[in-house]
PDB file of N, CA and C in Angstrom:
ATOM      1  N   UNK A   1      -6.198  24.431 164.694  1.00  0.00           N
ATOM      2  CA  UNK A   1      -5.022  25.073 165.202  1.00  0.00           C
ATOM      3  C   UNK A   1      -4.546  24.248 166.380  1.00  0.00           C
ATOM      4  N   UNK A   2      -3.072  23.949 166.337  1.00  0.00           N
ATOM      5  CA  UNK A   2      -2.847  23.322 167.458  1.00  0.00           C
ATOM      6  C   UNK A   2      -1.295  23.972 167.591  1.00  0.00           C
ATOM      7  N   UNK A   3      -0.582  23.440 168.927  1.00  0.00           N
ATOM      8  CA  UNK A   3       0.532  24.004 169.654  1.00  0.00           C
ATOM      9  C   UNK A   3       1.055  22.735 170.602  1.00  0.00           C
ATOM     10  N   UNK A   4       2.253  22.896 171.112  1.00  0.00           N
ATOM     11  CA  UNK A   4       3.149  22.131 171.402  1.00  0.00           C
ATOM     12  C   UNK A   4       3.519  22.986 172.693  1.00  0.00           C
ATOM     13  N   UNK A   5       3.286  23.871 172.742  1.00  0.00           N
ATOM     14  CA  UNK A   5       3.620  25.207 173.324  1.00  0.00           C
ATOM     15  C   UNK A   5       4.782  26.400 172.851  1.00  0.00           C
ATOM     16  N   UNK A   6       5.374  25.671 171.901  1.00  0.00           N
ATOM     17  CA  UNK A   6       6.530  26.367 171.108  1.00  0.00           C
ATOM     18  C   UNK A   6       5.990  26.470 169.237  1.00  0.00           C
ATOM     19  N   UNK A   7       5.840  25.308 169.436  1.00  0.00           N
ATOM     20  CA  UNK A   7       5.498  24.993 167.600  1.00  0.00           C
ATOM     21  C   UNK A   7       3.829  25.224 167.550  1.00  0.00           C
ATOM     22  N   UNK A   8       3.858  25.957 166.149  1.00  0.00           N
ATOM     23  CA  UNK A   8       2.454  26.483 165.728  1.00  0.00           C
ATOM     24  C   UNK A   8       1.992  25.701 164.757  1.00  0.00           C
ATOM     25  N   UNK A   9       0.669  24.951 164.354  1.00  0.00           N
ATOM     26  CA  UNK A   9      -0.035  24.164 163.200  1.00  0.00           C
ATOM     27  C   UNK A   9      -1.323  24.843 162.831  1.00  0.00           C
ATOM     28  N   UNK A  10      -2.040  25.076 161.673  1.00  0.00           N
ATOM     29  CA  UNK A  10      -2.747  25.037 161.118  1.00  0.00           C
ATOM     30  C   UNK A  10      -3.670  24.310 160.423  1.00  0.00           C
ATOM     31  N   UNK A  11      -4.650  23.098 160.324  1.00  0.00           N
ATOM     32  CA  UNK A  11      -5.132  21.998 159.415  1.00  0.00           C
ATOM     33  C   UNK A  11      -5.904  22.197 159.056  1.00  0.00           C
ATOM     34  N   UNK A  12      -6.390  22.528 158.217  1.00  0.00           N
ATOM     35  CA  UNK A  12      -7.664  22.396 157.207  1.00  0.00           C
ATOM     36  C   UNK A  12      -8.320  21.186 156.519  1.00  0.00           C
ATOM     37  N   UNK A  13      -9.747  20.853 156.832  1.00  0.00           N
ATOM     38  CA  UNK A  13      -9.482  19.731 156.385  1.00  0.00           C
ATOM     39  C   UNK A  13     -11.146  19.761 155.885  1.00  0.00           C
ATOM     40  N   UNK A  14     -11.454  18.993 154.455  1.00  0.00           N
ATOM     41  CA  UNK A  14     -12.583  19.278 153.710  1.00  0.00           C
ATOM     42  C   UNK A  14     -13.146  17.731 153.476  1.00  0.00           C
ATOM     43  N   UNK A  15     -13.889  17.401 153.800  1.00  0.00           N
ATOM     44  CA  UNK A  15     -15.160  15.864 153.420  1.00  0.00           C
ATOM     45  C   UNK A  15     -14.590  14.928 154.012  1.00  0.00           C
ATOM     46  N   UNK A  16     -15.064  15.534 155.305  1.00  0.00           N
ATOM     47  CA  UNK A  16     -14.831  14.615 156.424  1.00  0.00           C
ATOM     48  C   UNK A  16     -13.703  13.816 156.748  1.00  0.00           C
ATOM     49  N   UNK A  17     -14.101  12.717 157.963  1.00  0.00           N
ATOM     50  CA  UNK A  17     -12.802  12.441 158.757  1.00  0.00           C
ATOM     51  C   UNK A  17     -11.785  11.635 156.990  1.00  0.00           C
ATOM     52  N   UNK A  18     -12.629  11.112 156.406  1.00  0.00           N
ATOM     53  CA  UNK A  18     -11.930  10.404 155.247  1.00  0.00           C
ATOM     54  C   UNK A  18     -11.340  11.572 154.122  1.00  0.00           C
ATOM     55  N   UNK A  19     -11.664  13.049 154.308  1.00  0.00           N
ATOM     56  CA  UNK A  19     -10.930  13.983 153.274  1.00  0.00           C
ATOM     57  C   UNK A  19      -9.793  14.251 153.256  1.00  0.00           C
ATOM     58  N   UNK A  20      -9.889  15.298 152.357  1.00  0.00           N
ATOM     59  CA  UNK A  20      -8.236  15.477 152.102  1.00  0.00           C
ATOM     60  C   UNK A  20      -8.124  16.967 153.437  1.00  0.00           C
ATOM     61  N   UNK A  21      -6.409  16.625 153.842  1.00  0.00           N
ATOM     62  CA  UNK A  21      -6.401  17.575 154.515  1.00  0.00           C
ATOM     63  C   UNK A  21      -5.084  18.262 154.394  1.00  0.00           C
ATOM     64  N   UNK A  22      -4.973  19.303 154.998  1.00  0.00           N
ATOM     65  CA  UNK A  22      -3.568  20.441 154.250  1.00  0.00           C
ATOM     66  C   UNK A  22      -3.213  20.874 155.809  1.00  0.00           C
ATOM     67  N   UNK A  23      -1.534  20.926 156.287  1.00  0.00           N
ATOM     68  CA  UNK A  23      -1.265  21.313 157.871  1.00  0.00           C
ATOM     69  C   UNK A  23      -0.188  22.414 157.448  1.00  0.00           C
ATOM     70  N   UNK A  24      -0.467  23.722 157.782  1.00  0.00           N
ATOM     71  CA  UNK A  24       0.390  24.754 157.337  1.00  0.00           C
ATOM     72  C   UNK A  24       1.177  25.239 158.905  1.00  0.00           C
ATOM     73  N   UNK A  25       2.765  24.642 159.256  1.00  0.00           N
ATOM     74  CA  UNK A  25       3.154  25.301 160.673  1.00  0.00           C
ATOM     75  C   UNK A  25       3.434  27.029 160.296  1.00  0.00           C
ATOM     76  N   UNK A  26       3.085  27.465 161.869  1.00  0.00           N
ATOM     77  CA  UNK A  26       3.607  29.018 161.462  1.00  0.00           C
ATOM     78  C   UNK A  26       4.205  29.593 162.724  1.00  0.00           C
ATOM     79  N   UNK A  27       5.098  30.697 162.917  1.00  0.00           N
ATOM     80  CA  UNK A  27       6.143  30.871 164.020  1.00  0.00           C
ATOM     81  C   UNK A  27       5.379  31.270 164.730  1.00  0.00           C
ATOM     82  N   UNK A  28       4.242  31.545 165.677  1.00  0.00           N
ATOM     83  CA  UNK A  28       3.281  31.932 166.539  1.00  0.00           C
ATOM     84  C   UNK A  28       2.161  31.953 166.666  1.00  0.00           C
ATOM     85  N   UNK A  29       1.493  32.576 167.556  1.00  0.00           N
ATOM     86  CA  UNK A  29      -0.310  32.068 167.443  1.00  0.00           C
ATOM     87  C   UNK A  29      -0.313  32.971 166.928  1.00  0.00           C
ATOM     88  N   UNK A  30      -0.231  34.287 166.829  1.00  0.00           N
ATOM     89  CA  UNK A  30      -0.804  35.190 165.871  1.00  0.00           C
ATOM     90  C   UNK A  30      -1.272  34.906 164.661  1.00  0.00           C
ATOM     91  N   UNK A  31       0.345  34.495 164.116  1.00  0.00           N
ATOM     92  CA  UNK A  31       0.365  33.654 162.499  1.00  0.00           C
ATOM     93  C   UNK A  31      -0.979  32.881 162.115  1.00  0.00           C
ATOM     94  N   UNK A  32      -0.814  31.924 163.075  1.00  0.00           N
ATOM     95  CA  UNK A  32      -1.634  30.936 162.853  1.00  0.00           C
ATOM     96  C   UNK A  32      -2.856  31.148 163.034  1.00  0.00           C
ATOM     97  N   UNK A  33      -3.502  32.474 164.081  1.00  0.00           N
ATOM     98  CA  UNK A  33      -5.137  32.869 163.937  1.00  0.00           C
ATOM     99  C   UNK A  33      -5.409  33.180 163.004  1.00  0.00           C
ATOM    100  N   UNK A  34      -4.594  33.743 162.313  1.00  0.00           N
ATOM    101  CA  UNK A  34      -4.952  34.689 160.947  1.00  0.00           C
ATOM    102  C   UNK A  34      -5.036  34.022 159.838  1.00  0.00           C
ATOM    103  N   UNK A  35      -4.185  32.633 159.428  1.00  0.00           N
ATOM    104  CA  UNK A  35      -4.229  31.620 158.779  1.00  0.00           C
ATOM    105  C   UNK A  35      -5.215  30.561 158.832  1.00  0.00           C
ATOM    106  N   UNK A  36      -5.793  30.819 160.283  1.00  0.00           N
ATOM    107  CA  UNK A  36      -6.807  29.812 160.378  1.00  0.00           C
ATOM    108  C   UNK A  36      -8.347  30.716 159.909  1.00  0.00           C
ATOM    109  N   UNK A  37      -8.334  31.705 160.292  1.00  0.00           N
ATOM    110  CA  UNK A  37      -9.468  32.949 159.736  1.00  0.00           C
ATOM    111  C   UNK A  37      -8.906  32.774 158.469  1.00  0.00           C
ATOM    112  N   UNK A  38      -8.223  32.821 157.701  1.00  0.00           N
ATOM    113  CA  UNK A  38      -8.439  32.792 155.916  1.00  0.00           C
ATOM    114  C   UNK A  38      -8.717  31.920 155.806  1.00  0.00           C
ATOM    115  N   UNK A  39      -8.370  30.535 156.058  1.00  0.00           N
ATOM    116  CA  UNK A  39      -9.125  29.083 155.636  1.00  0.00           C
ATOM    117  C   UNK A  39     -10.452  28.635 155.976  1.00  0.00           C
ATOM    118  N   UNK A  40     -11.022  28.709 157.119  1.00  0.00           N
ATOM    119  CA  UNK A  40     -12.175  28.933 157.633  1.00  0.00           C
ATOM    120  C   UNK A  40     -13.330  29.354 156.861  1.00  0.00           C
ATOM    121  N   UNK A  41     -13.008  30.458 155.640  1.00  0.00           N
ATOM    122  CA  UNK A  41     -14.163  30.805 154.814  1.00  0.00           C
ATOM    123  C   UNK A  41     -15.291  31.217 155.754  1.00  0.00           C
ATOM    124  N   UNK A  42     -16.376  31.257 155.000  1.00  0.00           N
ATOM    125  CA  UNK A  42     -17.914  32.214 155.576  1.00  0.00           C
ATOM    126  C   UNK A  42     -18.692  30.750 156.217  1.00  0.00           C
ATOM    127  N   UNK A  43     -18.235  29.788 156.015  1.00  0.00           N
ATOM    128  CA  UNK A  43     -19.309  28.626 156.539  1.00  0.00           C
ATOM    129  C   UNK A  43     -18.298  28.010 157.453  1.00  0.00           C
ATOM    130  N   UNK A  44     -18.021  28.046 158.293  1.00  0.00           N
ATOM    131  CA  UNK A  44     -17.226  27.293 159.456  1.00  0.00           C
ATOM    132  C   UNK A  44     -17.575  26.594 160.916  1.00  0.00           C
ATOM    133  N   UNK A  45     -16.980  26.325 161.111  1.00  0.00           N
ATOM    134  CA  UNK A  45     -17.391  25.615 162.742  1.00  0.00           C
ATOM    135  C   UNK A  45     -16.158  25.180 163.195  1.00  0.00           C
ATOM    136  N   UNK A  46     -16.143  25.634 164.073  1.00  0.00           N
ATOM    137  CA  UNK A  46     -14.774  25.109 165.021  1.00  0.00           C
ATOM    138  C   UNK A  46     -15.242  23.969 165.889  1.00  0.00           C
ATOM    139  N   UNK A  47     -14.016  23.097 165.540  1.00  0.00           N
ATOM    140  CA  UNK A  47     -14.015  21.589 166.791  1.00  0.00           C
ATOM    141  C   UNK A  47     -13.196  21.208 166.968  1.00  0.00           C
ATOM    142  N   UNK A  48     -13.356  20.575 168.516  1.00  0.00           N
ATOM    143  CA  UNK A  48     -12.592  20.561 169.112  1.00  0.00           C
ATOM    144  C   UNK A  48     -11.650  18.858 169.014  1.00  0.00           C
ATOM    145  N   UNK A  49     -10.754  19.239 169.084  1.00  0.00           N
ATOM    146  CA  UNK A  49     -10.126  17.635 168.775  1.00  0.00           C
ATOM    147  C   UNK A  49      -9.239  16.569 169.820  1.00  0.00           C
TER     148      UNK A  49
END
């Protein structure tokens, strides 16, 4: 999840720094916690970038 302070991002990203990755923007942080909790799945780890 990242911010601009206006603009909202989402990235998901699967097998490592060389995988494939998917960036969904959304109109607020709300949006985007909740988008980032559905992608996240049951095995996750948050880092920091």
């Amino acid at each position: 999840m990242r911010t601009d302070g206006e603009f909202w991002e989402v990235e998901a990203q699967m097998g490592g720094p060389d995988g494939k990755s998917k960036v969904q923007q959304c109109p607020g942080r709300a949006s985007a916690m909740i988008l980032a909790d559905a992608w996240r799945g049951p095995r996750w780890q948050w880092r920091k970038l």
